[in-house]
PDB file of N, CA and C in Angstrom:
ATOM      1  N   UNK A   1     -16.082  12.048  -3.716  1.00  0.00           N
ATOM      2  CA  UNK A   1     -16.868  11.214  -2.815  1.00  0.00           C
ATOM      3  C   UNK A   1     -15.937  10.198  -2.145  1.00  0.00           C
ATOM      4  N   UNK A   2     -15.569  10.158  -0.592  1.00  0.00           N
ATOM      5  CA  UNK A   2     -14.691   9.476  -0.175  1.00  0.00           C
ATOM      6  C   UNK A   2     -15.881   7.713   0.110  1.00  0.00           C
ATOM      7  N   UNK A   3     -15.119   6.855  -0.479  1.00  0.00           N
ATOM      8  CA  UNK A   3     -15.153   5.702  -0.109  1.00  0.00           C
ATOM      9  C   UNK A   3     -14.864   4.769   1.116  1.00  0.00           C
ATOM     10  N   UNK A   4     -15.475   3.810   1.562  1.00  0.00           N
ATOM     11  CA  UNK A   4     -15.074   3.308   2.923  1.00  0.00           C
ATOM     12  C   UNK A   4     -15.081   1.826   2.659  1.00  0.00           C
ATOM     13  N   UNK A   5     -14.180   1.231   2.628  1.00  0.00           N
ATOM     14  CA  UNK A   5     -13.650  -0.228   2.587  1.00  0.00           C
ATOM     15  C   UNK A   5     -13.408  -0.846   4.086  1.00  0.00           C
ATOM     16  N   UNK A   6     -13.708  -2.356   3.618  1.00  0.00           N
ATOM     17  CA  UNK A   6     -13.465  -2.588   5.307  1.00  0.00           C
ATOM     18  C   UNK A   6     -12.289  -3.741   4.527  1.00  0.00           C
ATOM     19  N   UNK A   7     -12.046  -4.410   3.784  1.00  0.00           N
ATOM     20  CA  UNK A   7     -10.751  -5.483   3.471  1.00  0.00           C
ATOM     21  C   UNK A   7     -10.063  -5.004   2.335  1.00  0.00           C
ATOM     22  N   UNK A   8      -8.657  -5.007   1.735  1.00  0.00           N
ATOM     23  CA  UNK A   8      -8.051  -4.821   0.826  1.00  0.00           C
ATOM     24  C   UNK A   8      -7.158  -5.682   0.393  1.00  0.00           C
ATOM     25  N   UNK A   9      -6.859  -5.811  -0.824  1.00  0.00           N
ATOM     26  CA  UNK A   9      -6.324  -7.380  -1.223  1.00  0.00           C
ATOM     27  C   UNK A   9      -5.231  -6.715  -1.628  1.00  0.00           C
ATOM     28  N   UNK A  10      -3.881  -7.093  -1.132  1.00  0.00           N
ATOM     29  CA  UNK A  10      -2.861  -7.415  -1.858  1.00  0.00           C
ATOM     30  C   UNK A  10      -2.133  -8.380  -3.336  1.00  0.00           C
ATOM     31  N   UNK A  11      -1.906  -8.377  -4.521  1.00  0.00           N
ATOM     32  CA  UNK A  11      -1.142  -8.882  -5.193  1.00  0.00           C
ATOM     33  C   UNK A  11      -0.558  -8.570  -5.717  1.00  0.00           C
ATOM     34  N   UNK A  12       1.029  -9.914  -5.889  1.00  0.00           N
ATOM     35  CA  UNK A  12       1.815  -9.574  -6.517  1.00  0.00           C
ATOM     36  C   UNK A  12       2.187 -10.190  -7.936  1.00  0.00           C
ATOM     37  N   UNK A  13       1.999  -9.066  -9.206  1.00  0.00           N
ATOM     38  CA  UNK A  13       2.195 -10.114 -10.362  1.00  0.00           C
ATOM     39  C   UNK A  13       0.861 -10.409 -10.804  1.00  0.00           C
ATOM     40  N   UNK A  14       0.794 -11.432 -11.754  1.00  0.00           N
ATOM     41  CA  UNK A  14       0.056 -11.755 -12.734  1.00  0.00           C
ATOM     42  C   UNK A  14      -0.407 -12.891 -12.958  1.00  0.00           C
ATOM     43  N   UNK A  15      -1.343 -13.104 -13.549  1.00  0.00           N
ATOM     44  CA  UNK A  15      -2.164 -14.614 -13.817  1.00  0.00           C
ATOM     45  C   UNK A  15      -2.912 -15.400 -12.392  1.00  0.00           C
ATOM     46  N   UNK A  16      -2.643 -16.762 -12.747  1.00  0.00           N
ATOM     47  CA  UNK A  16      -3.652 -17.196 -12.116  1.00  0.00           C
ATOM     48  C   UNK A  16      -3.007 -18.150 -10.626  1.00  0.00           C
ATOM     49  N   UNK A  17      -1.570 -17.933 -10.572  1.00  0.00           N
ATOM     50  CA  UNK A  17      -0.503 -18.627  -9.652  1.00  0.00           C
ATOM     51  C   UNK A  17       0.273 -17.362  -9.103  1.00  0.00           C
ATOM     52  N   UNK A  18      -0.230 -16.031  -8.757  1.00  0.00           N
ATOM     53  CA  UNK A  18       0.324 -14.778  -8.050  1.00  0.00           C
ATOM     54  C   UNK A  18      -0.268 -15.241  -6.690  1.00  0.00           C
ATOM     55  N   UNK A  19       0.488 -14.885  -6.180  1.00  0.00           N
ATOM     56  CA  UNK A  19       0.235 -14.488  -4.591  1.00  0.00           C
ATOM     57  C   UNK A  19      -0.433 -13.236  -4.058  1.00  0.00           C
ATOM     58  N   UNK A  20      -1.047 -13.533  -3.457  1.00  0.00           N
ATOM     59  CA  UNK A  20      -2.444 -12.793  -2.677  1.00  0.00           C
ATOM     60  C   UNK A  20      -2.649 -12.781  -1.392  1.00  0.00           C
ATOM     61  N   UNK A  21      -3.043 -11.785  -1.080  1.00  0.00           N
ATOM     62  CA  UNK A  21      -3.520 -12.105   0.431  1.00  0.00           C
ATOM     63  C   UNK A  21      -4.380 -10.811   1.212  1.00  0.00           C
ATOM     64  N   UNK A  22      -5.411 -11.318   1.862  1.00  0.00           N
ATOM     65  CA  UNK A  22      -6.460 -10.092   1.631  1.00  0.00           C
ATOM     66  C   UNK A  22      -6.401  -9.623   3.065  1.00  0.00           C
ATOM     67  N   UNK A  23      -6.537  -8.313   4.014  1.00  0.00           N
ATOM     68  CA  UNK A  23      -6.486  -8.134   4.918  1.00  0.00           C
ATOM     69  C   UNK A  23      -7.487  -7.049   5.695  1.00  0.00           C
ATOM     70  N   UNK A  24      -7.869  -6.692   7.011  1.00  0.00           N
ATOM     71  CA  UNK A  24      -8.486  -5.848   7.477  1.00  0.00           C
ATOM     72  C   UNK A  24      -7.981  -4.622   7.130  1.00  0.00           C
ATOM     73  N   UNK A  25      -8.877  -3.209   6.252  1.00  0.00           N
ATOM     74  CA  UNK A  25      -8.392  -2.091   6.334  1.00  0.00           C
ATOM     75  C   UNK A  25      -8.521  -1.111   7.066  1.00  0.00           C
ATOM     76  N   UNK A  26      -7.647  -0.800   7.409  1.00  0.00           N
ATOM     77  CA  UNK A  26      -7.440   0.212   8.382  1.00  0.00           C
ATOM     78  C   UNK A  26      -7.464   1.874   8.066  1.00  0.00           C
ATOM     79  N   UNK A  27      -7.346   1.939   6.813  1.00  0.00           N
ATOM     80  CA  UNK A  27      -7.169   3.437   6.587  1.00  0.00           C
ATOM     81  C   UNK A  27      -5.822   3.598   6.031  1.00  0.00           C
ATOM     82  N   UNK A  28      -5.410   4.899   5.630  1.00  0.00           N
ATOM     83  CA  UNK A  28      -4.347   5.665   4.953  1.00  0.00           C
ATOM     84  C   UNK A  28      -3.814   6.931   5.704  1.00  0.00           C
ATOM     85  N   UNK A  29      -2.783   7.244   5.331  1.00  0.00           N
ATOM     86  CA  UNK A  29      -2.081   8.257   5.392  1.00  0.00           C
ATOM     87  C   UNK A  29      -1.561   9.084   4.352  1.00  0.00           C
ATOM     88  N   UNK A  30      -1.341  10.459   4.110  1.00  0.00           N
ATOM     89  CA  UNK A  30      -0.284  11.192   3.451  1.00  0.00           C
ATOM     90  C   UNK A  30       0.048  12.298   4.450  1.00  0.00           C
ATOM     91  N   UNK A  31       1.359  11.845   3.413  1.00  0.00           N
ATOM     92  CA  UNK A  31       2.412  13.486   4.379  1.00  0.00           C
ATOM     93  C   UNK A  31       3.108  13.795   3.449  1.00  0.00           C
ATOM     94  N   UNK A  32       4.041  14.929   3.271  1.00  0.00           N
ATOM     95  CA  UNK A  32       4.780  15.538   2.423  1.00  0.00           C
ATOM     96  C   UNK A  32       5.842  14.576   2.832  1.00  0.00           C
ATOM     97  N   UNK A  33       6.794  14.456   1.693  1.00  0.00           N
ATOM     98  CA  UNK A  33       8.318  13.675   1.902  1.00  0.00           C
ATOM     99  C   UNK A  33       9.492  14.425   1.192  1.00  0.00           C
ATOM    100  N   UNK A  34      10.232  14.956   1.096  1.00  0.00           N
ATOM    101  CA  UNK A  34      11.371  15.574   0.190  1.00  0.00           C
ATOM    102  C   UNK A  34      12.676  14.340   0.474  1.00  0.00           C
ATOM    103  N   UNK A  35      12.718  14.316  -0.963  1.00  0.00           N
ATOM    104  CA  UNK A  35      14.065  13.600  -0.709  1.00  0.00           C
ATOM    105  C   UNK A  35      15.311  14.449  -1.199  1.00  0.00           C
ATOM    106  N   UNK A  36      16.325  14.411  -0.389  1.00  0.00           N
ATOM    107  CA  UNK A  36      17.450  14.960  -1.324  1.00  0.00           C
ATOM    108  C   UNK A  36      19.177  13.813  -1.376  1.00  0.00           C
ATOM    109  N   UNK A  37      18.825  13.977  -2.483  1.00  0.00           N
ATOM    110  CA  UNK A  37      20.228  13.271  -2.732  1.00  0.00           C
ATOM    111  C   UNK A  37      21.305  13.999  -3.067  1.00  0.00           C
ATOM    112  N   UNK A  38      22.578  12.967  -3.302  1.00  0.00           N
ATOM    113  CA  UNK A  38      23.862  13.706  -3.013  1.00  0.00           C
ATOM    114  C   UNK A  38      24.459  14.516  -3.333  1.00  0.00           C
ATOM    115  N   UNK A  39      23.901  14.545  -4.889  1.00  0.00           N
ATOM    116  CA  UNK A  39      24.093  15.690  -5.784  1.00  0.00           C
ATOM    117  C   UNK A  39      23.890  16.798  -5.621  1.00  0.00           C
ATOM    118  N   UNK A  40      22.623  17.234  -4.226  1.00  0.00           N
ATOM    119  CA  UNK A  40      22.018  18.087  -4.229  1.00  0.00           C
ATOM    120  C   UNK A  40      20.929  18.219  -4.828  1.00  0.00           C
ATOM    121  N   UNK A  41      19.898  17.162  -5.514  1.00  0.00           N
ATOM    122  CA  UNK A  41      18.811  17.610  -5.878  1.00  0.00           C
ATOM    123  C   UNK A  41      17.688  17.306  -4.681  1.00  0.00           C
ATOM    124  N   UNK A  42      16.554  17.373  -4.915  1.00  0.00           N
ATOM    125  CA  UNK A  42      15.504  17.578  -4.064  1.00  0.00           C
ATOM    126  C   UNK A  42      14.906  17.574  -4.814  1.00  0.00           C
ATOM    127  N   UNK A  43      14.162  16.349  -4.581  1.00  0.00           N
ATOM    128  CA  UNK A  43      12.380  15.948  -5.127  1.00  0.00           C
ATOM    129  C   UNK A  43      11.084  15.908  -4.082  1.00  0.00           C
ATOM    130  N   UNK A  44      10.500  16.839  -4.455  1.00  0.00           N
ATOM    131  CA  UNK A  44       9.320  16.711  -3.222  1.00  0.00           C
ATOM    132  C   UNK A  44       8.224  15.896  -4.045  1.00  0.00           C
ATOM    133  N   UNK A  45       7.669  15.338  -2.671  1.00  0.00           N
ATOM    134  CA  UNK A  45       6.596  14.358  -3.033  1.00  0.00           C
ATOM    135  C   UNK A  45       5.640  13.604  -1.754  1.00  0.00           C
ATOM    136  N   UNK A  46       5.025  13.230  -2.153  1.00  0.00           N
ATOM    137  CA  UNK A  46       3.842  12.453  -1.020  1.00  0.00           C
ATOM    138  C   UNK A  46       3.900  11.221  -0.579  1.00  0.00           C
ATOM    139  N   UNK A  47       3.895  10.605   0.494  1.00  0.00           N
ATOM    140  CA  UNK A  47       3.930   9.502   0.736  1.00  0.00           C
ATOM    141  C   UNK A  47       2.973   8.985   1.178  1.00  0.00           C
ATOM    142  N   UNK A  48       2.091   8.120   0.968  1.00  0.00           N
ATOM    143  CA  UNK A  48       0.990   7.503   1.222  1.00  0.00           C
ATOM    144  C   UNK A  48       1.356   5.975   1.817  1.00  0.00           C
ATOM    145  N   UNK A  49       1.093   6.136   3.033  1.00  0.00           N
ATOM    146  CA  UNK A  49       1.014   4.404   3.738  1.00  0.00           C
ATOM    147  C   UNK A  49      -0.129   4.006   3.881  1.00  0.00           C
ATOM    148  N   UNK A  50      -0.261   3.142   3.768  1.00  0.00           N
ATOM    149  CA  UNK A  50      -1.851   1.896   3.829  1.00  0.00           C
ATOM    150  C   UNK A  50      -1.831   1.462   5.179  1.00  0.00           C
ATOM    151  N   UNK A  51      -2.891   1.647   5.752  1.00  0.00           N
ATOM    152  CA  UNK A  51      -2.897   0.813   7.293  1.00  0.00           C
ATOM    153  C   UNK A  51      -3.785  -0.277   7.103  1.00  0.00           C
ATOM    154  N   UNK A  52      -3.074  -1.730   7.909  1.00  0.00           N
ATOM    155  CA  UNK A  52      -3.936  -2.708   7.316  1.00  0.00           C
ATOM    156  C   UNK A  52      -3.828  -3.552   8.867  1.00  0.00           C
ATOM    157  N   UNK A  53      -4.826  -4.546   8.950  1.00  0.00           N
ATOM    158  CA  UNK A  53      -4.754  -5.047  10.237  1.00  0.00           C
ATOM    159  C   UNK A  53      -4.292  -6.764  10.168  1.00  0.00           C
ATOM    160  N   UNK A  54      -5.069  -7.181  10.616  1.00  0.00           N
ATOM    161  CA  UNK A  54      -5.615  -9.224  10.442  1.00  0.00           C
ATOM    162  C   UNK A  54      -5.563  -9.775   8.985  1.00  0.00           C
ATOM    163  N   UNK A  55      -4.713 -10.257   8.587  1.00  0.00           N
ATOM    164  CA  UNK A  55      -4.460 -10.911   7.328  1.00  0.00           C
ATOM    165  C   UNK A  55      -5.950 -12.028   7.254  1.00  0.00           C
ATOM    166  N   UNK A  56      -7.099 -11.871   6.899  1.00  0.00           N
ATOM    167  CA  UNK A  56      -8.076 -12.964   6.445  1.00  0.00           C
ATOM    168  C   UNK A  56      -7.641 -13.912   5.884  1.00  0.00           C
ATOM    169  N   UNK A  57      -7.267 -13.807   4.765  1.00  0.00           N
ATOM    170  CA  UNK A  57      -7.320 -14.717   3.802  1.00  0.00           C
ATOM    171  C   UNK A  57      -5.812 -14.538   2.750  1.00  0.00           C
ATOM    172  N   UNK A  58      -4.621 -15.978   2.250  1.00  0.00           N
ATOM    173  CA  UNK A  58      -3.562 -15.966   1.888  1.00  0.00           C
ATOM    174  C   UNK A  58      -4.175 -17.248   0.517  1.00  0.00           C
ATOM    175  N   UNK A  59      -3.549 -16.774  -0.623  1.00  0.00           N
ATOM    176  CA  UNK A  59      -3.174 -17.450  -1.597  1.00  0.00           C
ATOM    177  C   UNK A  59      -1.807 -17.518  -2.463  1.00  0.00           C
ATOM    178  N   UNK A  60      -1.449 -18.936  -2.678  1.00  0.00           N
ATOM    179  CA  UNK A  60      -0.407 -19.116  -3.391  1.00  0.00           C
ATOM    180  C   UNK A  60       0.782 -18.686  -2.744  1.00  0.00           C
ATOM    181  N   UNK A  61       0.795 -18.679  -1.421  1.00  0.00           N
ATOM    182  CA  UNK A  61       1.901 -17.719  -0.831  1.00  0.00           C
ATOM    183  C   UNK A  61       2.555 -18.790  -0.292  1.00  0.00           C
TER     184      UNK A  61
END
């Protein structure tokens, strides 16, 4: 069942003095990503970006 949010809160860390800050959501993305490093290995994997708009609301920041 896909969900529909309209704000998403950022924080970083713990307790009651973390920084926060809540913003308009915009939606998501995935795409395939392979990384390969030097060695020659190759890790495939997904990358998911967050689309976010108008910062509302900032704490402790």
């Amino acid at each position: 069942m896909k969900k529909n949010y309209d704000y998403i809160q950022f924080t970083n860390g713990y307790g009651n003095e973390r920084p926060v800050f809540i913003a308009k959501y915009l939606g998501y993305s995935v795409a395939n990503e392979d990384k390969t490093y030097s060695n020659g290995l190759v890790v495939k994997g997904e990358k998911i970006v967050i689309k976010f708009g108008e910062i509302t609301e900032k704490r402790n920041i």
